[in-house]
N, C-alpha and C. Protein backbone atom coordinates (compact mmCIF):
# COMPACT_ATOMS: atom_id res chain seq x y z
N UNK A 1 62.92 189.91 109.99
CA UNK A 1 63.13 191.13 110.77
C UNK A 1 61.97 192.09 110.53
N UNK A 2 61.77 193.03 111.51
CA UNK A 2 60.71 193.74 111.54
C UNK A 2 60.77 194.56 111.63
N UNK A 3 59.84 195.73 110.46
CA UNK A 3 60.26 197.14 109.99
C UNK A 3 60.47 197.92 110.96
N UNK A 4 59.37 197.68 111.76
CA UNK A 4 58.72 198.95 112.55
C UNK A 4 59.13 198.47 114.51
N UNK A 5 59.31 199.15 114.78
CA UNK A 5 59.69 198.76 116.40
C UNK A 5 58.86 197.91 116.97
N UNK A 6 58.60 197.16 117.90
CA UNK A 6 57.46 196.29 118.57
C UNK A 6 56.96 197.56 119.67
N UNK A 7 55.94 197.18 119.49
CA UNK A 7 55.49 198.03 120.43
C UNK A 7 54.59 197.03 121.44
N UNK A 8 55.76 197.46 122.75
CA UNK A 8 55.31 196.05 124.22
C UNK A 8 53.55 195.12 124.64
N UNK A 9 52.59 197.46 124.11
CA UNK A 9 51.54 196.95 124.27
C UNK A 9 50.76 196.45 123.20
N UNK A 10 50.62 196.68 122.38
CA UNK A 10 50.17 195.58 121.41
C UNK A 10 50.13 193.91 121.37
N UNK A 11 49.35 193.73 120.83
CA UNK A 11 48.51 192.28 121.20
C UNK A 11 49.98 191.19 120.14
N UNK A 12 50.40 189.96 120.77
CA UNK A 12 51.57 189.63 120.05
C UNK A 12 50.76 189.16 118.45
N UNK A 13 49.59 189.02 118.39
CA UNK A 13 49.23 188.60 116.81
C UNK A 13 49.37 189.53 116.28
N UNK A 14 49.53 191.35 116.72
CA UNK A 14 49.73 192.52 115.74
C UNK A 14 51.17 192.32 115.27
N UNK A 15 51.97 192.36 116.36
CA UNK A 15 53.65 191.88 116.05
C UNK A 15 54.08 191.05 115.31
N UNK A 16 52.81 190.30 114.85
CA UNK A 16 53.99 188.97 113.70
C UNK A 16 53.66 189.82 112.82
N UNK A 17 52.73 190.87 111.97
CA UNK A 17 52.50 191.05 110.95
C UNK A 17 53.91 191.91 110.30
N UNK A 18 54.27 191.88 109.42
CA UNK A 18 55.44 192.35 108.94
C UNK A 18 54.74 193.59 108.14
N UNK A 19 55.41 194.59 108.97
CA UNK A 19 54.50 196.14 108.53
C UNK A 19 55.83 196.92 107.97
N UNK A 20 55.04 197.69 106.89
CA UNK A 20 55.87 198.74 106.01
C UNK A 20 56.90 199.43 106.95
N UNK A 21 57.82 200.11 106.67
CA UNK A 21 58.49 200.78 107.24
C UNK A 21 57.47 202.69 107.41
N UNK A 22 56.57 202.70 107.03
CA UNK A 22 55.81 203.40 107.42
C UNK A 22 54.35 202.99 108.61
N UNK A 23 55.17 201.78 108.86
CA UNK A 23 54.20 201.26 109.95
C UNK A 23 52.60 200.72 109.94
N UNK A 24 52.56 200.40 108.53
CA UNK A 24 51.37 200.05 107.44
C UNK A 24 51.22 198.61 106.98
N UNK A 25 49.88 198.36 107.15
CA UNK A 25 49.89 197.09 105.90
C UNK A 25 48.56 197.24 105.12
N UNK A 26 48.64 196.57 103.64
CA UNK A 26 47.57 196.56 102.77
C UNK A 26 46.70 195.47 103.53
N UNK A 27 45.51 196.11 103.01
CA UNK A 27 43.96 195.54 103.39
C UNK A 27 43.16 195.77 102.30
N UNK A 28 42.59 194.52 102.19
CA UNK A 28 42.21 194.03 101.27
C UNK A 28 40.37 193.70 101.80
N UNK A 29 39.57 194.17 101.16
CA UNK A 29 38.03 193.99 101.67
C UNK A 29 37.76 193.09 100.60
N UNK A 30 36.90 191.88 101.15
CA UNK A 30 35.93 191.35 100.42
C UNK A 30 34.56 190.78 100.66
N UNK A 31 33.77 190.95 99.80
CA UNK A 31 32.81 190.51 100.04
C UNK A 31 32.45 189.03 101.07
N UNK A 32 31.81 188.98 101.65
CA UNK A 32 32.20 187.32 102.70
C UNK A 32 31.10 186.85 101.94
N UNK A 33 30.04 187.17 101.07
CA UNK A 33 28.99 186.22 100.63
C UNK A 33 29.13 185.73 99.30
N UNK A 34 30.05 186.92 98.34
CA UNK A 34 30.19 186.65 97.10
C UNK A 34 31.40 186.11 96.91
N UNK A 35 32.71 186.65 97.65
CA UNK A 35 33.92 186.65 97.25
C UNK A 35 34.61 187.70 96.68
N UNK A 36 33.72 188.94 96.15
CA UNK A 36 34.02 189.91 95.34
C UNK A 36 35.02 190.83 96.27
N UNK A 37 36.28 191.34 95.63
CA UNK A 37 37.29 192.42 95.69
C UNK A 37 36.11 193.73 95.88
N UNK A 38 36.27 193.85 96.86
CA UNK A 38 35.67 195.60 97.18
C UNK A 38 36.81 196.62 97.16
N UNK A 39 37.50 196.70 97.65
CA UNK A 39 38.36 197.87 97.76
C UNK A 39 40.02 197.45 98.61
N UNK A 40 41.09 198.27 98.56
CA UNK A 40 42.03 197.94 99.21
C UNK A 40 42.24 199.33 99.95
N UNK A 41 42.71 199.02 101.06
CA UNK A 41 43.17 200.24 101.64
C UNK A 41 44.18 200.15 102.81
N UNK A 42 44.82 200.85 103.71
CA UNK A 42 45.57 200.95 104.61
C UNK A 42 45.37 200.65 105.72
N UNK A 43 46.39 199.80 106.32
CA UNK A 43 45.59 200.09 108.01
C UNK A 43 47.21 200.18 109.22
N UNK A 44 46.83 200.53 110.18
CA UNK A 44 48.40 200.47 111.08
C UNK A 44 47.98 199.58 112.15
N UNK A 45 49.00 199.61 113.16
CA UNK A 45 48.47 198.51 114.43
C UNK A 45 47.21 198.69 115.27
N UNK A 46 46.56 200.52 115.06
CA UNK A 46 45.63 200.65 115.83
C UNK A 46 44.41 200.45 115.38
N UNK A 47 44.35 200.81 113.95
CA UNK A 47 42.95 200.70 113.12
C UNK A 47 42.64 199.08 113.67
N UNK A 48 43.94 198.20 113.18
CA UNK A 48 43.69 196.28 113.39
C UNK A 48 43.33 196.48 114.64
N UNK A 49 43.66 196.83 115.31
CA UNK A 49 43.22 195.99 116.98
C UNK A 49 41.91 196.69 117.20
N UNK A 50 41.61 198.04 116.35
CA UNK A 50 40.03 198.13 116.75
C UNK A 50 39.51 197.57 115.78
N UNK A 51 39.87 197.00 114.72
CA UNK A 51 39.02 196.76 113.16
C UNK A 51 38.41 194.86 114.18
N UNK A 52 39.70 194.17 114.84
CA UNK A 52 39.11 193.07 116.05
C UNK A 52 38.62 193.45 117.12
N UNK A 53 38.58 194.31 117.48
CA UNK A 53 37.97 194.74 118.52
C UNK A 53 36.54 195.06 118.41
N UNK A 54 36.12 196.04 117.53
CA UNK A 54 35.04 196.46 117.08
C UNK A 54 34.26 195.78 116.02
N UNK A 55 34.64 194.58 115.51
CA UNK A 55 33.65 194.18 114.61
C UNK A 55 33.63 194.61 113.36
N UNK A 56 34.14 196.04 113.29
CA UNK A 56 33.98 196.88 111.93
C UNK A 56 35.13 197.82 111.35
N UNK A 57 35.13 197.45 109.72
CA UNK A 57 36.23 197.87 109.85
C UNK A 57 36.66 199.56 109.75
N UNK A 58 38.06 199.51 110.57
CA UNK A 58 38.36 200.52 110.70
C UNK A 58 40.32 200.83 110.21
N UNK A 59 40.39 201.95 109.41
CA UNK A 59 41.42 202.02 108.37
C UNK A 59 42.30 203.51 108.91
N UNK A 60 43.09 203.21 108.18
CA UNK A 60 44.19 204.46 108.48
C UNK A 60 44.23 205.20 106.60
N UNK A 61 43.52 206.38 106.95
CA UNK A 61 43.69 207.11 106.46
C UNK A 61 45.46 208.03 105.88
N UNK A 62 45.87 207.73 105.08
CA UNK A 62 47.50 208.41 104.88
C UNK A 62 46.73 209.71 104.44
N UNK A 63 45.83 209.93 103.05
CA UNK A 63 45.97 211.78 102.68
C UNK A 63 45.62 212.55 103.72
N UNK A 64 44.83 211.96 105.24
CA UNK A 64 44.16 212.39 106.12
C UNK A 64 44.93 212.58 107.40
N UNK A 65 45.80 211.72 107.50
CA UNK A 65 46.59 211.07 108.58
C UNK A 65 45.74 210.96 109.37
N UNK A 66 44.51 210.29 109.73
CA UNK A 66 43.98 209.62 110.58
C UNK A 66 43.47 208.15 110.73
N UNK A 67 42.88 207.44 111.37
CA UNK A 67 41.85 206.94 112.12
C UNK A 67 40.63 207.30 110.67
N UNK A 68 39.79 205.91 110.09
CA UNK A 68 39.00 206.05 108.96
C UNK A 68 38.75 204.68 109.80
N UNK A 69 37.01 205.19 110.28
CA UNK A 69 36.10 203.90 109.92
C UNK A 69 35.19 204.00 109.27
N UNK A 70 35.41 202.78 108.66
CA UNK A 70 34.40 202.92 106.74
C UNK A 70 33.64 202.98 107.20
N UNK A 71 32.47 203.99 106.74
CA UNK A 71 31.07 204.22 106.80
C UNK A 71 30.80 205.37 107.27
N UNK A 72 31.45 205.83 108.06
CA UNK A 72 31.45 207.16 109.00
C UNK A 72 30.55 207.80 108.61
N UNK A 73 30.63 208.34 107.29
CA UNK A 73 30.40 209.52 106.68
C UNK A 73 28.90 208.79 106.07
N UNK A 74 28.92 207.73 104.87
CA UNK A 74 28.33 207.83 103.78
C UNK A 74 27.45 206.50 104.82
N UNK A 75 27.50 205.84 106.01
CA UNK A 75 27.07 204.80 106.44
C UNK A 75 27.05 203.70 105.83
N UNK A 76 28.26 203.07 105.14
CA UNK A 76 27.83 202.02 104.31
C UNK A 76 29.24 201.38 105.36
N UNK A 77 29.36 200.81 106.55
CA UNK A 77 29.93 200.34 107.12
C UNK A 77 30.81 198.85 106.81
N UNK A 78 31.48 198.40 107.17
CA UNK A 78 32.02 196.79 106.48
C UNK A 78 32.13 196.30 108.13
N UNK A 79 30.56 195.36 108.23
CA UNK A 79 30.94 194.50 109.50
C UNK A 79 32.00 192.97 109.20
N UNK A 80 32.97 192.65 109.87
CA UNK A 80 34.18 191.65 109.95
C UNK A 80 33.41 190.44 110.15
N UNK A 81 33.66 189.72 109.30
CA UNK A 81 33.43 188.35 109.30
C UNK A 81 34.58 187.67 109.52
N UNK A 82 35.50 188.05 109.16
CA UNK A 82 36.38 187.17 109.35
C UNK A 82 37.70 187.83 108.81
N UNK A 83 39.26 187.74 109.82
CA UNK A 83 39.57 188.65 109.29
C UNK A 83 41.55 187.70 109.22
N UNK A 84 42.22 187.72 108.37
CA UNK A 84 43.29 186.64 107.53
C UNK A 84 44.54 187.46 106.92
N UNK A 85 45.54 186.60 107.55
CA UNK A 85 46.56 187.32 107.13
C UNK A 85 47.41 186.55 106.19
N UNK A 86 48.28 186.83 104.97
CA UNK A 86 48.73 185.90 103.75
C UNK A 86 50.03 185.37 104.51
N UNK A 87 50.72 184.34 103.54
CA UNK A 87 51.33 183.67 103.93
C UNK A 87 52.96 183.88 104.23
N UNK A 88 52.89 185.05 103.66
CA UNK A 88 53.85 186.29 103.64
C UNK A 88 54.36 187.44 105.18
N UNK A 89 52.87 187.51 105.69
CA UNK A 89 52.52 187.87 106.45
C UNK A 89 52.87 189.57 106.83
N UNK A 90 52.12 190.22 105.48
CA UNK A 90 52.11 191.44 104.96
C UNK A 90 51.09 191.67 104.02
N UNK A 91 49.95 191.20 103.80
CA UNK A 91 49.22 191.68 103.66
C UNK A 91 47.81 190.93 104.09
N UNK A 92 46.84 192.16 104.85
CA UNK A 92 45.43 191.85 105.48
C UNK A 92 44.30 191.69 104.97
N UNK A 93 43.80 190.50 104.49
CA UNK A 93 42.24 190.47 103.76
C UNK A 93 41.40 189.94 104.81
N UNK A 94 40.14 191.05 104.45
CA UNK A 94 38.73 191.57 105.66
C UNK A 94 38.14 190.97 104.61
N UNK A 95 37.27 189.92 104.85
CA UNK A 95 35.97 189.49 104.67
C UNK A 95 34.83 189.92 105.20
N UNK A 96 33.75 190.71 104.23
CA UNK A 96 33.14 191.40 105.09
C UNK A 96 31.50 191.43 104.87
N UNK A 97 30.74 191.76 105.20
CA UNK A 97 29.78 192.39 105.16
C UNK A 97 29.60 193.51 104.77
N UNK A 98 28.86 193.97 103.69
CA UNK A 98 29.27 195.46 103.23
C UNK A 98 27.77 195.56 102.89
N UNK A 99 27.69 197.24 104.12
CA UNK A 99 26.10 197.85 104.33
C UNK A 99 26.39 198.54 103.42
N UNK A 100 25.00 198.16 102.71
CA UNK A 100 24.38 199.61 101.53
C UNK A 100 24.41 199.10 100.30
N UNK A 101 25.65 197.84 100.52
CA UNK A 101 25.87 197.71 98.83
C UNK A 101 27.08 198.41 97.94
N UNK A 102 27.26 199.33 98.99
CA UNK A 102 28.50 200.19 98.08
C UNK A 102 30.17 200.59 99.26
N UNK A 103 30.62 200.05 98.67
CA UNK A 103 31.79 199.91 99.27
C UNK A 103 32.79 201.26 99.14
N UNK A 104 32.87 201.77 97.51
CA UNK A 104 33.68 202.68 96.56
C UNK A 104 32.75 204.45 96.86
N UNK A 105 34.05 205.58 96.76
CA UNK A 105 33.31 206.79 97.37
C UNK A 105 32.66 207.23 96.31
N UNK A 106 32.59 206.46 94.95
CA UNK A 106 32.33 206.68 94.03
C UNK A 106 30.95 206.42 93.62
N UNK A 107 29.88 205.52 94.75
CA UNK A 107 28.89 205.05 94.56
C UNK A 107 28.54 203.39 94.41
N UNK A 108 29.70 203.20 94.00
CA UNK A 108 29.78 201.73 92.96
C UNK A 108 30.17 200.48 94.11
N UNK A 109 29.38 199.47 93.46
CA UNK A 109 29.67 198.41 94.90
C UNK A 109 31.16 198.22 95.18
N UNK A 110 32.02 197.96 94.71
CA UNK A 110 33.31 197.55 93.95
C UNK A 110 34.04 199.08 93.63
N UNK A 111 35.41 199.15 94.13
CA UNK A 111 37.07 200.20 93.95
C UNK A 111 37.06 199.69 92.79
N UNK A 112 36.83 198.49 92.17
CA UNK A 112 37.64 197.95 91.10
C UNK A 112 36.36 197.79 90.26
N UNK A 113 35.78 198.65 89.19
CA UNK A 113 35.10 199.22 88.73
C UNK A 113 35.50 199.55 87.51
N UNK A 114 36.88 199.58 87.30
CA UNK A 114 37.62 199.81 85.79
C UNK A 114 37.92 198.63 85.21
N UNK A 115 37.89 198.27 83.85
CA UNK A 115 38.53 197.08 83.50
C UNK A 115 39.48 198.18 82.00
N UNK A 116 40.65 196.97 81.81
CA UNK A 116 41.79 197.66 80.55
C UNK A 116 40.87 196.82 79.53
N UNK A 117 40.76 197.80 78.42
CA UNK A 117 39.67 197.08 77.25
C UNK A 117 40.50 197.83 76.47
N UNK A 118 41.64 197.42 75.21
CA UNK A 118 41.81 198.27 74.16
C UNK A 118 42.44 199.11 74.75
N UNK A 119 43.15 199.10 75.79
CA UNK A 119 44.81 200.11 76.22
C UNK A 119 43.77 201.43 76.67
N UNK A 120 42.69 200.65 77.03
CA UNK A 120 42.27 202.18 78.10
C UNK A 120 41.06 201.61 78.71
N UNK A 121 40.96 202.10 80.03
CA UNK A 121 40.25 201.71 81.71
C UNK A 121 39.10 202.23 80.92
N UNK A 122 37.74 201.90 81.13
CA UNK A 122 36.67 201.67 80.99
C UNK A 122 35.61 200.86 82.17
N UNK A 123 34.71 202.03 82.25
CA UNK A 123 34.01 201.83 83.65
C UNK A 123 32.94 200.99 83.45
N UNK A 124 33.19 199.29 83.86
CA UNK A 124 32.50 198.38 83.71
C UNK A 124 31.23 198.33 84.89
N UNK A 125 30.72 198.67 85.01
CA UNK A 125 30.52 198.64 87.01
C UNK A 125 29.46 200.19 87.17
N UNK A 126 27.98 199.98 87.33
CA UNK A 126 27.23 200.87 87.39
C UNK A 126 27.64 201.84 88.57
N UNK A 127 26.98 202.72 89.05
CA UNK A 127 26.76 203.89 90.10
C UNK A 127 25.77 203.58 90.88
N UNK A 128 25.66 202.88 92.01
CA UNK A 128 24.07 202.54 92.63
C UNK A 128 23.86 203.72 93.08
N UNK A 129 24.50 204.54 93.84
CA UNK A 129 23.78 205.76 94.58
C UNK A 129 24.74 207.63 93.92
N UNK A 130 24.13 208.36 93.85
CA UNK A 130 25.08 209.53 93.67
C UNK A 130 26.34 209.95 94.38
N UNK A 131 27.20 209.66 94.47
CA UNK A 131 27.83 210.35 95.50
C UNK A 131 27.77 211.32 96.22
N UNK A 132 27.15 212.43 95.70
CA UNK A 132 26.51 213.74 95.86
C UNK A 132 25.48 213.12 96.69
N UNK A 133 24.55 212.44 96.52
CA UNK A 133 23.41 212.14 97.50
C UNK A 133 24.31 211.11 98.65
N UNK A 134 25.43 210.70 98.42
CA UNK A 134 26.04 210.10 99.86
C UNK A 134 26.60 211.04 100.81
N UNK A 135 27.44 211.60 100.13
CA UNK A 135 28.43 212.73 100.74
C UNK A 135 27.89 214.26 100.95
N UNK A 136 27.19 214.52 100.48
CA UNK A 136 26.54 216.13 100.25
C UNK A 136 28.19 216.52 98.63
N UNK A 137 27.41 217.58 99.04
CA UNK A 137 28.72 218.58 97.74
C UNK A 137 29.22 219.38 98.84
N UNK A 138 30.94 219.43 98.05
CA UNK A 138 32.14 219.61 99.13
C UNK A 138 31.88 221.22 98.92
């Protein structure tokens, strides 16, 4: 059964995906050359049908409530190589292409940048660019 209402116009491959009752599913970025976990984030039925549509991906922002296509801002875009749904069919992994090198708003190629060492997160995972020199200062 399916959380969220069907909605007629939507493409029927958006409809099998079994979406949150907030009308959501996890997305999962990875690298398409390395394999590497870049980041996870949100997406709804519209971000997916432009994230296939457009080549690139594009996310649903929740603290924002919008429409987020990666790169916008800092240009480090994630072009779709290829894009897979689990066997569950609730959660979305983007294989991608990732411009710049840095995926994280943090600078760092890689969200997952912390490792547990000794019962505390420790930042394994350099800074390639400032954030400050991506974003300006807020």
């Amino acid at each position: 059964m399916k959380n969220a209402p069907v909605n007629p116009d939507a493409p029927d491959w958006i409809e099998s995906i079994q979406w949150t009752a907030d009308g959501l599913v996890p997305a999962i970025a990875q690298d398409a050359a390395s394999g590497e976990i870049l980041m996870m984030a949100w997406m709804n039925r519209e971000s997916l049908r432009l994230t296939a549509e457009e080549g690139q991906a594009v996310y649903w922002s929740r603290s924002r409530g919008k429409l987020w296509r990666k790169g916008e801002t800092s240009g480090h875009q994630q072009i779709i190589k290829d894009i897979r749904l689990d066997c569950d069919e609730d959660v979305i992994l983007l294989k991608v292409e990732q411009k710049g090198g840095i995926a994280c708003h943090t600078g760092r190629h890689s969200c997952f940048y912390r490792s547990l060492q000794d019962q505390q997160w420790v930042s394994v995972e350099p800074v390639i660019k400032d954030p400050e020199a991506i974003y300006g200062s807020n």
